[in-house]
N, C-alpha and C. Protein backbone atom coordinates (compact mmCIF):
# COMPACT_ATOMS: atom_id res chain seq x y z
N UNK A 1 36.58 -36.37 2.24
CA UNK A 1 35.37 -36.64 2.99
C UNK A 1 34.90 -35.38 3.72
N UNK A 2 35.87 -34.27 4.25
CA UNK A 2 35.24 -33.55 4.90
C UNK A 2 34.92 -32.40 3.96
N UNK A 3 35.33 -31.97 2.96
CA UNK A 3 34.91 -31.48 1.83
C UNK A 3 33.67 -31.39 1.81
N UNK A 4 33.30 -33.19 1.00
CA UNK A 4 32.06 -33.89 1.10
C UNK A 4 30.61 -32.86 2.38
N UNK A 5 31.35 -33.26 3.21
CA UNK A 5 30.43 -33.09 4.70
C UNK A 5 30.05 -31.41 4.65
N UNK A 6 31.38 -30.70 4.49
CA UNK A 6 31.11 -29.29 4.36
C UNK A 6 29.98 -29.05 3.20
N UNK A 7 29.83 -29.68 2.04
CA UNK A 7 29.28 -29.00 1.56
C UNK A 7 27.94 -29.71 0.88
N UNK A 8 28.04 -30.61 1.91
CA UNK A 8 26.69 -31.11 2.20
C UNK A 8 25.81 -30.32 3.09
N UNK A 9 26.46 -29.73 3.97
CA UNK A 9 25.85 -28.87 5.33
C UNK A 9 25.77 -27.83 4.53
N UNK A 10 26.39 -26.84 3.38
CA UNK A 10 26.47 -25.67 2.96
C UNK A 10 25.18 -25.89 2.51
N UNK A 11 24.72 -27.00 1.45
CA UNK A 11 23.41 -27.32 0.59
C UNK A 11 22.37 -26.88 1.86
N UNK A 12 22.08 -28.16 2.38
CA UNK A 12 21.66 -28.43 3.20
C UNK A 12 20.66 -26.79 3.88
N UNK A 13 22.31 -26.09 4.40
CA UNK A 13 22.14 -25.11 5.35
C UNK A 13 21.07 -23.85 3.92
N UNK A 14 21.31 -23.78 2.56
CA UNK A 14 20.73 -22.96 1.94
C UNK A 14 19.78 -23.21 1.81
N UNK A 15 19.00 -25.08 1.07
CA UNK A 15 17.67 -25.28 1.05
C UNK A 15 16.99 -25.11 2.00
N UNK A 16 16.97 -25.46 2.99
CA UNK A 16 16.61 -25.11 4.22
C UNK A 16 16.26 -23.81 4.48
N UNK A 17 17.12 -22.70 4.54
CA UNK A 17 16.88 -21.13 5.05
C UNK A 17 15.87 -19.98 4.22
N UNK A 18 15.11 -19.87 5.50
CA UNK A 18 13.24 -19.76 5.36
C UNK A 18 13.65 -18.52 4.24
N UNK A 19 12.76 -18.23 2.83
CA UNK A 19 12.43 -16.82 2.37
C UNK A 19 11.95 -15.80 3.29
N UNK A 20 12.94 -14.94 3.57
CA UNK A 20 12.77 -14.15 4.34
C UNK A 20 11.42 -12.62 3.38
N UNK A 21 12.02 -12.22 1.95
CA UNK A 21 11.53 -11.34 1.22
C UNK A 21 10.60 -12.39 0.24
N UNK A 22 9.31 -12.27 0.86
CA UNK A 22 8.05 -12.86 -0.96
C UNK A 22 8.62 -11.80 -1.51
N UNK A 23 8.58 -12.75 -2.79
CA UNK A 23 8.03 -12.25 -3.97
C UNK A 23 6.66 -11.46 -4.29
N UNK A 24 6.81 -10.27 -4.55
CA UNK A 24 4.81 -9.68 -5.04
C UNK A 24 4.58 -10.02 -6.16
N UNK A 25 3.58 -11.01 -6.40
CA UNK A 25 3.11 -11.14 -8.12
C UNK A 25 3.18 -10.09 -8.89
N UNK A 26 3.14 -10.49 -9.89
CA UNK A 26 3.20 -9.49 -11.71
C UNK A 26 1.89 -8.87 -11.28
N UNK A 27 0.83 -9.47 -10.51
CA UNK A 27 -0.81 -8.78 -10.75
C UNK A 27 -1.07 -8.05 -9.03
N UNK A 28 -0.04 -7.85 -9.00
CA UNK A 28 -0.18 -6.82 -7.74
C UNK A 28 0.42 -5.26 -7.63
N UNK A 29 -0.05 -4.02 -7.11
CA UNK A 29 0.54 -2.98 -7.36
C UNK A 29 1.61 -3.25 -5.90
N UNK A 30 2.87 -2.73 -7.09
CA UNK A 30 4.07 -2.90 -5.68
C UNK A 30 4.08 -1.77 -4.80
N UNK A 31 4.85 -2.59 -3.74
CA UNK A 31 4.53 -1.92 -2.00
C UNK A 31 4.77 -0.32 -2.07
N UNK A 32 5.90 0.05 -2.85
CA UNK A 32 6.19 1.44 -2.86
C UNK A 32 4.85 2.52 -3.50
N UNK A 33 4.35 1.70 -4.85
CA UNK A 33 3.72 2.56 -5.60
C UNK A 33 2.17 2.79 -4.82
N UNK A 34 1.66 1.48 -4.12
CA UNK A 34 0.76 1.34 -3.58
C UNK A 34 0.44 2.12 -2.28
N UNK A 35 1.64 2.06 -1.60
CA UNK A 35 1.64 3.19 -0.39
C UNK A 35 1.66 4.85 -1.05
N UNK A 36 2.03 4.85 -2.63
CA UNK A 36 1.97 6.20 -2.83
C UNK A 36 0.42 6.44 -3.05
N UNK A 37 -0.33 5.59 -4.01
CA UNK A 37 -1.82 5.30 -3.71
C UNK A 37 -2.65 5.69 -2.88
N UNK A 38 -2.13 4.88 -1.47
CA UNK A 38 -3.32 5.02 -0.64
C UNK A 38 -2.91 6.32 0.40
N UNK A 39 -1.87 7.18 0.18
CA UNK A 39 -1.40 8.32 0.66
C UNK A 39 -2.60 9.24 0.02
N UNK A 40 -2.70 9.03 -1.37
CA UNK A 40 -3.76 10.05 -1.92
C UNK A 40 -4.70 9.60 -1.82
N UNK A 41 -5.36 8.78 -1.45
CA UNK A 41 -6.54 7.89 -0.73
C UNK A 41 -6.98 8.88 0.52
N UNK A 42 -6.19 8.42 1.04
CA UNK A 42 -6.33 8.56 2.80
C UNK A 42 -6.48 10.91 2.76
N UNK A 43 -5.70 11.25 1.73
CA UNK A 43 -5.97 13.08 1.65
C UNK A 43 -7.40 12.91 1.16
N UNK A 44 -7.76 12.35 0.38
CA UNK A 44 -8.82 12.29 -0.54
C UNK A 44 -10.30 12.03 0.87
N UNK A 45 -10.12 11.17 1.29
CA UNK A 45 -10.83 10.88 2.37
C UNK A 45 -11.08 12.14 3.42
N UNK A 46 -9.50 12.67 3.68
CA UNK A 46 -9.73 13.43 5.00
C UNK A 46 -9.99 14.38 4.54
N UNK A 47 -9.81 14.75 3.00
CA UNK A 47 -10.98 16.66 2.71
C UNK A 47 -12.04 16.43 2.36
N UNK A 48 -12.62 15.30 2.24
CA UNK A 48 -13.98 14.96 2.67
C UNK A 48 -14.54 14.82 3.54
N UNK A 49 -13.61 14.62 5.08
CA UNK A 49 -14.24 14.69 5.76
C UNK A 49 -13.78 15.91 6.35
N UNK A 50 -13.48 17.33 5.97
CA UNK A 50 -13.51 18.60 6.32
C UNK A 50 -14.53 19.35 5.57
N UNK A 51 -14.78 18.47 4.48
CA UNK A 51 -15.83 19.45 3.50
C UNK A 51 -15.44 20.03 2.48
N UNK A 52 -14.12 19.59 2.22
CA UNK A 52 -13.32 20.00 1.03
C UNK A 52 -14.02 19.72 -0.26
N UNK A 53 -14.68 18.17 -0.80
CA UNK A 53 -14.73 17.36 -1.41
C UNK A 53 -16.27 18.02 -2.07
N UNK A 54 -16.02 17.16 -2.67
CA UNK A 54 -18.15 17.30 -3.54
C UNK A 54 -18.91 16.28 -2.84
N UNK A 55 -19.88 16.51 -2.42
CA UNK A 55 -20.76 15.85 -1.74
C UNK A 55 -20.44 15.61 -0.27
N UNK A 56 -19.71 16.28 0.29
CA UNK A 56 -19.41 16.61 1.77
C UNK A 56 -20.67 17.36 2.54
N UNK A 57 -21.61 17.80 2.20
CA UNK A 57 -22.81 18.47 2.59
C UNK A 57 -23.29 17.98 3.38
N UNK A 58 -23.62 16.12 2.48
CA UNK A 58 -24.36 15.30 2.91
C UNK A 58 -23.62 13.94 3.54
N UNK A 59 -22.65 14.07 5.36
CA UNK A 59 -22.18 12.95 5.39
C UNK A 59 -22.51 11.67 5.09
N UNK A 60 -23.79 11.10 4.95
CA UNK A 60 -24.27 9.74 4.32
C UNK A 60 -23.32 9.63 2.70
N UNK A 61 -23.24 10.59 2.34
CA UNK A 61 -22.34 9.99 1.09
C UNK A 61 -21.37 9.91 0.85
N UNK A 62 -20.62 10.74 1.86
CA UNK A 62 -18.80 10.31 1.93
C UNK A 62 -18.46 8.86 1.61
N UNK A 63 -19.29 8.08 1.99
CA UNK A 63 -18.71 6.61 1.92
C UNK A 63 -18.69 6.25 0.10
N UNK A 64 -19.78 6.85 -0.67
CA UNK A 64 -19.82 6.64 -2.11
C UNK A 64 -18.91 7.93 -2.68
N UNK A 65 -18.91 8.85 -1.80
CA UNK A 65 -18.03 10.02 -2.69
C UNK A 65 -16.53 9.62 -2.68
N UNK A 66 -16.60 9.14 -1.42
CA UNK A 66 -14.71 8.16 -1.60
C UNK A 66 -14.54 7.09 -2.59
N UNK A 67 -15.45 6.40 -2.58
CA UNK A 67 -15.20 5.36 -3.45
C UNK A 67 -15.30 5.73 -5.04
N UNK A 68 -16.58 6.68 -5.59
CA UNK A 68 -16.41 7.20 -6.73
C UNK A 68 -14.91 8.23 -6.71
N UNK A 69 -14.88 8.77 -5.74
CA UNK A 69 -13.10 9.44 -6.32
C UNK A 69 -12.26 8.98 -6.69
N UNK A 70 -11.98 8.08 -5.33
CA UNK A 70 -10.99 6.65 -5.63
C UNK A 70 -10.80 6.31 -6.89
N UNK A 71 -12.15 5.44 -7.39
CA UNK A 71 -12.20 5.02 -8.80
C UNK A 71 -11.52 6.27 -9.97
N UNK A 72 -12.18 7.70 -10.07
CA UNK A 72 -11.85 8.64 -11.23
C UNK A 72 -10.64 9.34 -10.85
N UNK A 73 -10.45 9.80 -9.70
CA UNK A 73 -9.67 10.62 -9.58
C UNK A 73 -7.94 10.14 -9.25
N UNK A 74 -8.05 9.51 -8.31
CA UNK A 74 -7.05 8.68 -7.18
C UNK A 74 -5.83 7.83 -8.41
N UNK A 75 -6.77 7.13 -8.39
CA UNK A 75 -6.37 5.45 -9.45
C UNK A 75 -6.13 6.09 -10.96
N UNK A 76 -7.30 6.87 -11.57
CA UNK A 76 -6.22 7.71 -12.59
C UNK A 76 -5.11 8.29 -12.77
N UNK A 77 -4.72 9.17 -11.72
CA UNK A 77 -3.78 9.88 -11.29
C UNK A 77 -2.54 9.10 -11.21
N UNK A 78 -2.42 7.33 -10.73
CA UNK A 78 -1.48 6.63 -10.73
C UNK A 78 -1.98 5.81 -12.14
N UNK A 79 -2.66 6.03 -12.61
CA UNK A 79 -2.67 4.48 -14.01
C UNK A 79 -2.74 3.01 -13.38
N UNK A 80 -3.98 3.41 -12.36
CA UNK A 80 -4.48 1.77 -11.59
C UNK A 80 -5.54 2.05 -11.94
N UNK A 81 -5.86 0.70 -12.22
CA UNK A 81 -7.69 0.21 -12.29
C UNK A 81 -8.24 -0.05 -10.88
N UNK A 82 -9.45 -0.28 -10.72
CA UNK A 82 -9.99 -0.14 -9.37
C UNK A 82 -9.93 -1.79 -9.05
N UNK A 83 -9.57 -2.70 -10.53
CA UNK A 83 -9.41 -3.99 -10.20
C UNK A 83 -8.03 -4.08 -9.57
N UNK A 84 -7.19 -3.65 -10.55
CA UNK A 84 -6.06 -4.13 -9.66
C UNK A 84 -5.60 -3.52 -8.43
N UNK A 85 -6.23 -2.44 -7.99
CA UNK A 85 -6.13 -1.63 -6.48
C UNK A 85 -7.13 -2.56 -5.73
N UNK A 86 -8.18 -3.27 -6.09
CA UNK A 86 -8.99 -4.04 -5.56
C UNK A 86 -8.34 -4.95 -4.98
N UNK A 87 -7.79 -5.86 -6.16
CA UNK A 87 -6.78 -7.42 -6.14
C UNK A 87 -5.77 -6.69 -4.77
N UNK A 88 -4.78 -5.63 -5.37
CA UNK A 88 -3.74 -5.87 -4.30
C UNK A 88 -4.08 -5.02 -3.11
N UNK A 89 -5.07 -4.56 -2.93
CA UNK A 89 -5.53 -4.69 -1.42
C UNK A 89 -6.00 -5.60 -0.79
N UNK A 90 -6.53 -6.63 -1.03
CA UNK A 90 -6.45 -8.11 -1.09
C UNK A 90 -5.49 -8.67 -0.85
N UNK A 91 -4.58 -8.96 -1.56
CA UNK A 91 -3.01 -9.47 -1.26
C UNK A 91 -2.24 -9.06 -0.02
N UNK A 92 -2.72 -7.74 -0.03
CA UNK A 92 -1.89 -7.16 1.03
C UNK A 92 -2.26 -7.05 2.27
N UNK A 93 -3.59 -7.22 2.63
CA UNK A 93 -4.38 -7.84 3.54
C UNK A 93 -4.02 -8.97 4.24
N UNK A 94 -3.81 -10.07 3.12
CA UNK A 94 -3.55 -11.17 3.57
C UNK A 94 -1.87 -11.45 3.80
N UNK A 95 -1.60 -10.53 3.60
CA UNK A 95 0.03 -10.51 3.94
C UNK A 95 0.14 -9.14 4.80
N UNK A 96 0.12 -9.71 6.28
CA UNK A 96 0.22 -8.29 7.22
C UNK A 96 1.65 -7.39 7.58
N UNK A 97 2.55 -8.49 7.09
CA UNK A 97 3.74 -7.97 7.51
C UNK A 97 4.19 -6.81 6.45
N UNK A 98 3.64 -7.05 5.35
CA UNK A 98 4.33 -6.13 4.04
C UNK A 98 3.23 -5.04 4.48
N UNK A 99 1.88 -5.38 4.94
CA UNK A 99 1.07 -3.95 4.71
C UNK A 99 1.70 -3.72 5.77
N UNK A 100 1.86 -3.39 6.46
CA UNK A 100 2.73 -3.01 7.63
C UNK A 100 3.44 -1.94 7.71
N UNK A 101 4.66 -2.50 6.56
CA UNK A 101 5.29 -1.93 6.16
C UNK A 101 4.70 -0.31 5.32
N UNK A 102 3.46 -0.97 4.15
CA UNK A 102 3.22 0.22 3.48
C UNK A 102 2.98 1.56 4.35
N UNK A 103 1.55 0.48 5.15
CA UNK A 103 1.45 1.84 5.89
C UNK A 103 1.91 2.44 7.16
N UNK A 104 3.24 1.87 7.17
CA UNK A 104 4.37 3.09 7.97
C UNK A 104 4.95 4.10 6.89
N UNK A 105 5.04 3.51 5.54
CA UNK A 105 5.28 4.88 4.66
C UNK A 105 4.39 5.77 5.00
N UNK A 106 3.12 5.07 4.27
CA UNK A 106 2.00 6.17 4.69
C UNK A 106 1.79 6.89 5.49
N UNK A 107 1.87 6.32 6.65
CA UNK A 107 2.15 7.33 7.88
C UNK A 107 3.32 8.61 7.98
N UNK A 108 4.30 8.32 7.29
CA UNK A 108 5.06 8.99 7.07
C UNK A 108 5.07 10.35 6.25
N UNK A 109 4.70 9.94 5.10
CA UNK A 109 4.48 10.79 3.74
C UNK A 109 3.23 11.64 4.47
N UNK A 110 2.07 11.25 5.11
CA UNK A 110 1.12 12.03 5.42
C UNK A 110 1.13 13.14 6.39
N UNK A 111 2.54 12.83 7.47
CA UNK A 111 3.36 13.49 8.82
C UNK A 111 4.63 14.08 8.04
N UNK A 112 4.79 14.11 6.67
CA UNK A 112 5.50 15.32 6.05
C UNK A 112 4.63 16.35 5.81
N UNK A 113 3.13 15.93 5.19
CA UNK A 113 2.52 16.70 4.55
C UNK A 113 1.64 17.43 5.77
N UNK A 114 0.87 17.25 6.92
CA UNK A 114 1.17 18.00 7.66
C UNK A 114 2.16 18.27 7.92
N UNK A 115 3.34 18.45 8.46
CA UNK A 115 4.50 19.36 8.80
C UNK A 115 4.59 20.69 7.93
N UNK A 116 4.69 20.63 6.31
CA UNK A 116 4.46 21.17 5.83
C UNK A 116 3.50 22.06 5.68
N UNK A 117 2.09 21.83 5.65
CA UNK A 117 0.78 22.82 5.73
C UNK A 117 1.08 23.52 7.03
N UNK A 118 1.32 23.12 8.42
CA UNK A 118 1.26 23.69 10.12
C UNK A 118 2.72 24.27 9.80
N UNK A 119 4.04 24.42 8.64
CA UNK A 119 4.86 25.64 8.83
C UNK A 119 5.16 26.31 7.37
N UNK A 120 3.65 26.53 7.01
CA UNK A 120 3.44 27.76 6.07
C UNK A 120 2.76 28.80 6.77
């Protein structure tokens, strides 16, 4: 009987215990590759907004010169479509705890890459 009881409570105690890690769908770019993404996003953005970029002349178009880069340059560079960088920025939106996560990589990878440029 107490067998029984133990491992009724063992069941019990596993169905019960919350998923701590989702699962990311098959149609989402995963957290690692995606934070490598929007790392070259976010450079892509900020030498545009130094004047690095094409069409930096005219700030009214940074907002389309990011987004056309994004699309050719960015998302090629990783083998993402602008749908599925679309979709799982979406996903990841709606799941704050994982973006969270990404972009503390991001933050990271971008505070190497200054470190690097400020001790050359």
């Amino acid at each position: 009987m107490q067998k029984f009881l133990f491992l009724s409570y063992l069941f019990l105690a596993v169905a019960c215990k919350e998923n701590t890690e989702e699962q990311i769908p098959d149609y989402v770019i995963p957290a690692e590759k995606m934070a490598t993404v929007l790392v070259d996003v976010h450079l892509l953005e900020a030498s545009l907004n130094v004047g690095l970029g094409a069409n930096a002349v005219n700030p009214s178009f940074i907002g389309k010169a990011v987004t056309e880069q994004v699309n050719e340059d960015v998302l090629k560079k990783h083998g993402v479509s602008k749908q599925l960088y679309d979709t799982s920025f979406i996903y990841y939106s709606r799941h704050p705890q994982i973006l969270n996560e990404i972009y503390q990589t991001v933050l990271n990878e971008l505070s190497k890459k200054q470190a690097e440029i400020l001790n050359q």
